[in-house]
N, C-alpha and C. Protein backbone atom coordinates (compact mmCIF):
# COMPACT_ATOMS: atom_id res chain seq x y z
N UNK A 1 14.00 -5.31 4.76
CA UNK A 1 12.82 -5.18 5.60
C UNK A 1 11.75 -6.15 5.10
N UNK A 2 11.03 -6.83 5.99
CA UNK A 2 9.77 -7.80 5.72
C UNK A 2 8.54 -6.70 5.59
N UNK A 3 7.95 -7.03 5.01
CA UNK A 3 6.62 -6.35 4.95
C UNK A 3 5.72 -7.53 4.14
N UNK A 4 4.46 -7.67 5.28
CA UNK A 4 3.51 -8.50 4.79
C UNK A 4 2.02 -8.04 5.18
N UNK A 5 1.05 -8.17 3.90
CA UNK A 5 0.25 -8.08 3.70
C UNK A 5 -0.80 -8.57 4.65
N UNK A 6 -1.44 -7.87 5.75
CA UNK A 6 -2.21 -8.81 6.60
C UNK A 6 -3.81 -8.86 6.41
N UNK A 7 -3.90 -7.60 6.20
CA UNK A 7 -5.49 -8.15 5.79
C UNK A 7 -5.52 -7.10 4.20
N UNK A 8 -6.91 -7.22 3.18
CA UNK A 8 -7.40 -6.63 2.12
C UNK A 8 -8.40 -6.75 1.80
N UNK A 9 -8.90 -5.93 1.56
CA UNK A 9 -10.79 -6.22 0.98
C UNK A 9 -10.58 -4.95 -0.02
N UNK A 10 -11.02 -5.96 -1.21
CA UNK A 10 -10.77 -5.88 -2.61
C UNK A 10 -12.45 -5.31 -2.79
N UNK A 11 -12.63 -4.71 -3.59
CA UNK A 11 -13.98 -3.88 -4.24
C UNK A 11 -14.04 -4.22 -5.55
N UNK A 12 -14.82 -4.28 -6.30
CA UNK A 12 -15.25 -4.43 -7.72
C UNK A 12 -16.51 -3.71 -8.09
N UNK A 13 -16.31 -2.44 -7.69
CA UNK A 13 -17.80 -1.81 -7.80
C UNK A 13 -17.01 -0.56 -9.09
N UNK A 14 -16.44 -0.79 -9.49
CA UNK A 14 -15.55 0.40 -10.87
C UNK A 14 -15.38 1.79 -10.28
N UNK A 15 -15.20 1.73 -9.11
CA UNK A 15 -14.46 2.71 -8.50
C UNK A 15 -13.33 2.71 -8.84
N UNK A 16 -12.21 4.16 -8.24
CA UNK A 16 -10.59 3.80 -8.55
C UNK A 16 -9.91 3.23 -7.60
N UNK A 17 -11.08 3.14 -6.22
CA UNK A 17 -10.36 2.42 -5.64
C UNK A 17 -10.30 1.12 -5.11
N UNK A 18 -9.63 0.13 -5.68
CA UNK A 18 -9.67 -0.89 -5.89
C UNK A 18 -9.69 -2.41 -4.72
N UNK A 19 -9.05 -1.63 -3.47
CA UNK A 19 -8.99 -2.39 -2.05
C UNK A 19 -8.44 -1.84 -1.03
N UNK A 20 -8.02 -1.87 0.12
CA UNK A 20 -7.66 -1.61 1.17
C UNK A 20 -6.84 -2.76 2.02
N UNK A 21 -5.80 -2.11 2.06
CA UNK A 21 -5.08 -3.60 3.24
C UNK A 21 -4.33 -2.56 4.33
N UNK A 22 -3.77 -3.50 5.19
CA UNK A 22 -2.84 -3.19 6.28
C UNK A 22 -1.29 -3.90 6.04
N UNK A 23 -0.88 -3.77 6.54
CA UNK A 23 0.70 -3.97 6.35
C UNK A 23 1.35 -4.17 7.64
N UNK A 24 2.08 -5.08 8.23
CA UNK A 24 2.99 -5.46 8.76
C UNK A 24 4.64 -5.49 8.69
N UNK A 25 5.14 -4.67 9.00
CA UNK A 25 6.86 -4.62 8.70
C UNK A 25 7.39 -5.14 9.83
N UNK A 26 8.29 -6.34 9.58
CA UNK A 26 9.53 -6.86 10.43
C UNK A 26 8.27 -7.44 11.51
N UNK A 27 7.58 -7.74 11.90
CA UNK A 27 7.00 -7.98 12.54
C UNK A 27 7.11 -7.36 13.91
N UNK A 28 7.25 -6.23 13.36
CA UNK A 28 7.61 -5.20 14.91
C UNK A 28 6.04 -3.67 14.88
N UNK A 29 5.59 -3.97 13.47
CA UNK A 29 4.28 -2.83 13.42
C UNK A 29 3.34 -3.21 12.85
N UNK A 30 2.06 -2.25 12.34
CA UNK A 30 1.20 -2.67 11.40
C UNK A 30 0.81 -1.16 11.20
N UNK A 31 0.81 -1.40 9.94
CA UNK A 31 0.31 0.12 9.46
C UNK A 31 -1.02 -0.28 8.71
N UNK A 32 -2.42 0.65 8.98
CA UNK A 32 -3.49 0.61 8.18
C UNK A 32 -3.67 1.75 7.62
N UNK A 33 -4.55 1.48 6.50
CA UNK A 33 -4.95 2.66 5.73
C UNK A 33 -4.55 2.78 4.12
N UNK A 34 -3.94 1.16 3.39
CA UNK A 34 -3.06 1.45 2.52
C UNK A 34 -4.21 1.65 1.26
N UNK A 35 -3.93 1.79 0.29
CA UNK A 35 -4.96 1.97 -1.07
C UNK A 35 -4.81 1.33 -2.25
N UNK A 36 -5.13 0.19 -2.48
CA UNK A 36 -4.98 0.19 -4.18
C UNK A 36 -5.89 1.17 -4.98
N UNK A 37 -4.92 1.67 -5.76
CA UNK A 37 -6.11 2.95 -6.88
C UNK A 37 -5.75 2.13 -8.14
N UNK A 38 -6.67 2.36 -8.72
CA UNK A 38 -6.64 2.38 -10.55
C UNK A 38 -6.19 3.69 -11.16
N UNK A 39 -4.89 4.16 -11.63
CA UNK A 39 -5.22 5.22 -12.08
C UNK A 39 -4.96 5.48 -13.33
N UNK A 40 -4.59 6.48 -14.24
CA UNK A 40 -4.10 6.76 -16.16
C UNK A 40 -3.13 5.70 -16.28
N UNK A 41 -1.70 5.43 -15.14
CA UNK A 41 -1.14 4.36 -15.85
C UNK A 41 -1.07 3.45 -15.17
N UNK A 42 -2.05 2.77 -14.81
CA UNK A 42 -2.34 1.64 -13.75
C UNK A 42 -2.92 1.72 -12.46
N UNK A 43 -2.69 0.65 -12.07
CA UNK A 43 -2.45 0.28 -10.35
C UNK A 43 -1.14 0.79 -9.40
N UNK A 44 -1.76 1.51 -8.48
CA UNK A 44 -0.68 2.25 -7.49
C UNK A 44 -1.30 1.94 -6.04
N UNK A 45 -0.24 2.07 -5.34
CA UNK A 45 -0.31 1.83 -3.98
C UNK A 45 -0.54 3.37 -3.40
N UNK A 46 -1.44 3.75 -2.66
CA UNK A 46 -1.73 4.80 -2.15
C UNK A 46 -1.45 4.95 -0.56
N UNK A 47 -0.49 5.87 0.05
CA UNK A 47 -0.18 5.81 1.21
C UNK A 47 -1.81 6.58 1.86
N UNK A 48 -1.21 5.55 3.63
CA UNK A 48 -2.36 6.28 4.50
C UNK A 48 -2.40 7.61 4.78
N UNK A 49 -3.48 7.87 4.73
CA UNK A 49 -3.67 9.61 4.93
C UNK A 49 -5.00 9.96 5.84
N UNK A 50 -4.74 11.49 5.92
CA UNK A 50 -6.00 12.01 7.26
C UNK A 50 -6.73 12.94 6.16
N UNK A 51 -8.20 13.40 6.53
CA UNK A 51 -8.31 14.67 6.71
C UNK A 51 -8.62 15.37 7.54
N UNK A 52 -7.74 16.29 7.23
CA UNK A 52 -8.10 17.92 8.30
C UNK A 52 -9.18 18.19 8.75
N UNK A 53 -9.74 19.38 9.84
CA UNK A 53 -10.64 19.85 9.70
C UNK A 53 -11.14 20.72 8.83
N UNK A 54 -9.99 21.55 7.76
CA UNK A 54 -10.35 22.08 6.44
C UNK A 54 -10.55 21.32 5.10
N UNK A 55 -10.47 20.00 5.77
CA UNK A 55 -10.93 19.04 4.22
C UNK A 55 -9.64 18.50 3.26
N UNK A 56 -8.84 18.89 3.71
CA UNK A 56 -7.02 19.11 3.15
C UNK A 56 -6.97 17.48 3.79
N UNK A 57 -6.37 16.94 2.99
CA UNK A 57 -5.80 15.69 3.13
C UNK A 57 -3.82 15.58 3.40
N UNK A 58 -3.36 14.94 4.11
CA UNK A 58 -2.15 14.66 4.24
C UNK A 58 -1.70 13.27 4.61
N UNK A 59 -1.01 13.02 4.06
CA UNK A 59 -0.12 11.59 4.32
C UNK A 59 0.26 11.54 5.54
N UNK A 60 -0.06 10.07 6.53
CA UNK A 60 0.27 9.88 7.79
C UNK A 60 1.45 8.84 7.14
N UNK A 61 1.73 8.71 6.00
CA UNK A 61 3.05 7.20 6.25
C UNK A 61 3.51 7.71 5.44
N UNK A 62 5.07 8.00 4.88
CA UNK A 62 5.65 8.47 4.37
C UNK A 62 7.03 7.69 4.24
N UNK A 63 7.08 6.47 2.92
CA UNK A 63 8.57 6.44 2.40
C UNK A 63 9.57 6.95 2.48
N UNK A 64 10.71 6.83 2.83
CA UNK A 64 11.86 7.83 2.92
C UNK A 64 12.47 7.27 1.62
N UNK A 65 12.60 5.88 1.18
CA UNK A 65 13.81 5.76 0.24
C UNK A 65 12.64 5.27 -1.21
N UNK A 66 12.79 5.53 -2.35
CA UNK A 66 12.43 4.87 -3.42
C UNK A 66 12.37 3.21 -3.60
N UNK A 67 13.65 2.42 -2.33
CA UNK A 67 13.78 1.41 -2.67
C UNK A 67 12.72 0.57 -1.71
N UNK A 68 12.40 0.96 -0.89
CA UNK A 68 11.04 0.89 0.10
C UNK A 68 9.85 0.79 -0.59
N UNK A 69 9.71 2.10 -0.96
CA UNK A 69 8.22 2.43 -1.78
C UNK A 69 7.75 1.55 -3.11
N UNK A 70 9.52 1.24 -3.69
CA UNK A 70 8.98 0.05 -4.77
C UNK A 70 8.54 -1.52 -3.78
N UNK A 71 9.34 -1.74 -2.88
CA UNK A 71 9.17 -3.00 -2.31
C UNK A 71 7.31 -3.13 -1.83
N UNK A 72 7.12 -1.76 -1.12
CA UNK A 72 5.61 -1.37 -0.65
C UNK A 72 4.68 -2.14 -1.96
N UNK A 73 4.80 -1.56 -2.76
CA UNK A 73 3.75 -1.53 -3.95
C UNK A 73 4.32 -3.17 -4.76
N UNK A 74 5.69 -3.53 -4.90
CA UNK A 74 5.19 -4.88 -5.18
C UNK A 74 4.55 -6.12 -4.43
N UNK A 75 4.57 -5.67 -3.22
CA UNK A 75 4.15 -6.70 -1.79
C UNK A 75 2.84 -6.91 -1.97
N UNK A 76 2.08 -5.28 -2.42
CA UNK A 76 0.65 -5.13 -2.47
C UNK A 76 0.34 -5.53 -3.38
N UNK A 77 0.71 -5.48 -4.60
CA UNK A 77 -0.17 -5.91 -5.76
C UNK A 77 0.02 -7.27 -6.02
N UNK A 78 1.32 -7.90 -5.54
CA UNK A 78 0.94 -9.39 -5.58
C UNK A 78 -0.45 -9.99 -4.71
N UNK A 79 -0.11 -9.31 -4.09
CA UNK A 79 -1.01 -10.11 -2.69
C UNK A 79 -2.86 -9.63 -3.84
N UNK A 80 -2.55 -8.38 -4.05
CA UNK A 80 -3.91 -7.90 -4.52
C UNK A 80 -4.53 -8.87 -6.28
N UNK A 81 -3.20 -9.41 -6.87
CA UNK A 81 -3.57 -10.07 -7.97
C UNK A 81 -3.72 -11.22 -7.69
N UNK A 82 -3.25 -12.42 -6.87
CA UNK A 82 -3.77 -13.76 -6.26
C UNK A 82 -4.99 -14.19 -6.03
């Protein structure tokens, strides 16, 4: 699967969260909402999520395979360390 980085706006204000991009797969979608966080053992890719009307947060994008979710997060952090 292609997945490319289409847009990001990077923050430097020492928050954990570090930028925001969108994502493009196969050139057939675009998903927004993604997250770079800072967290105890690094930089992670944070899937898009809602909140509720009770304040409860849930994931709108959801990995099915491990081998995805690694591809997700190295796509992002290159693009995010350049």
């Amino acid at each position: 699967m292609k997945i490319e980085v289409l847009r990001m706006f990077k923050f430097d204000n020492g928050a954990s969260v570090k930028a925001f991009l969108d994502l493009q797969f196969d050139e057939a979608f675009i998903v927004k909402g993604f997250r770079i966080m800072n967290g105890k053992e690094g930089l992670y890719i944070a899937m898009p999520s809602e909140v509720r009307h009770d304040n409860k947060s849930f994931k709108i994008f959801v990995p099915l395979t491990e081998e995805i979710k690694t591809q997700l997060t190295k796509v992002a952090l290159e693009a995010y360390n350049e």
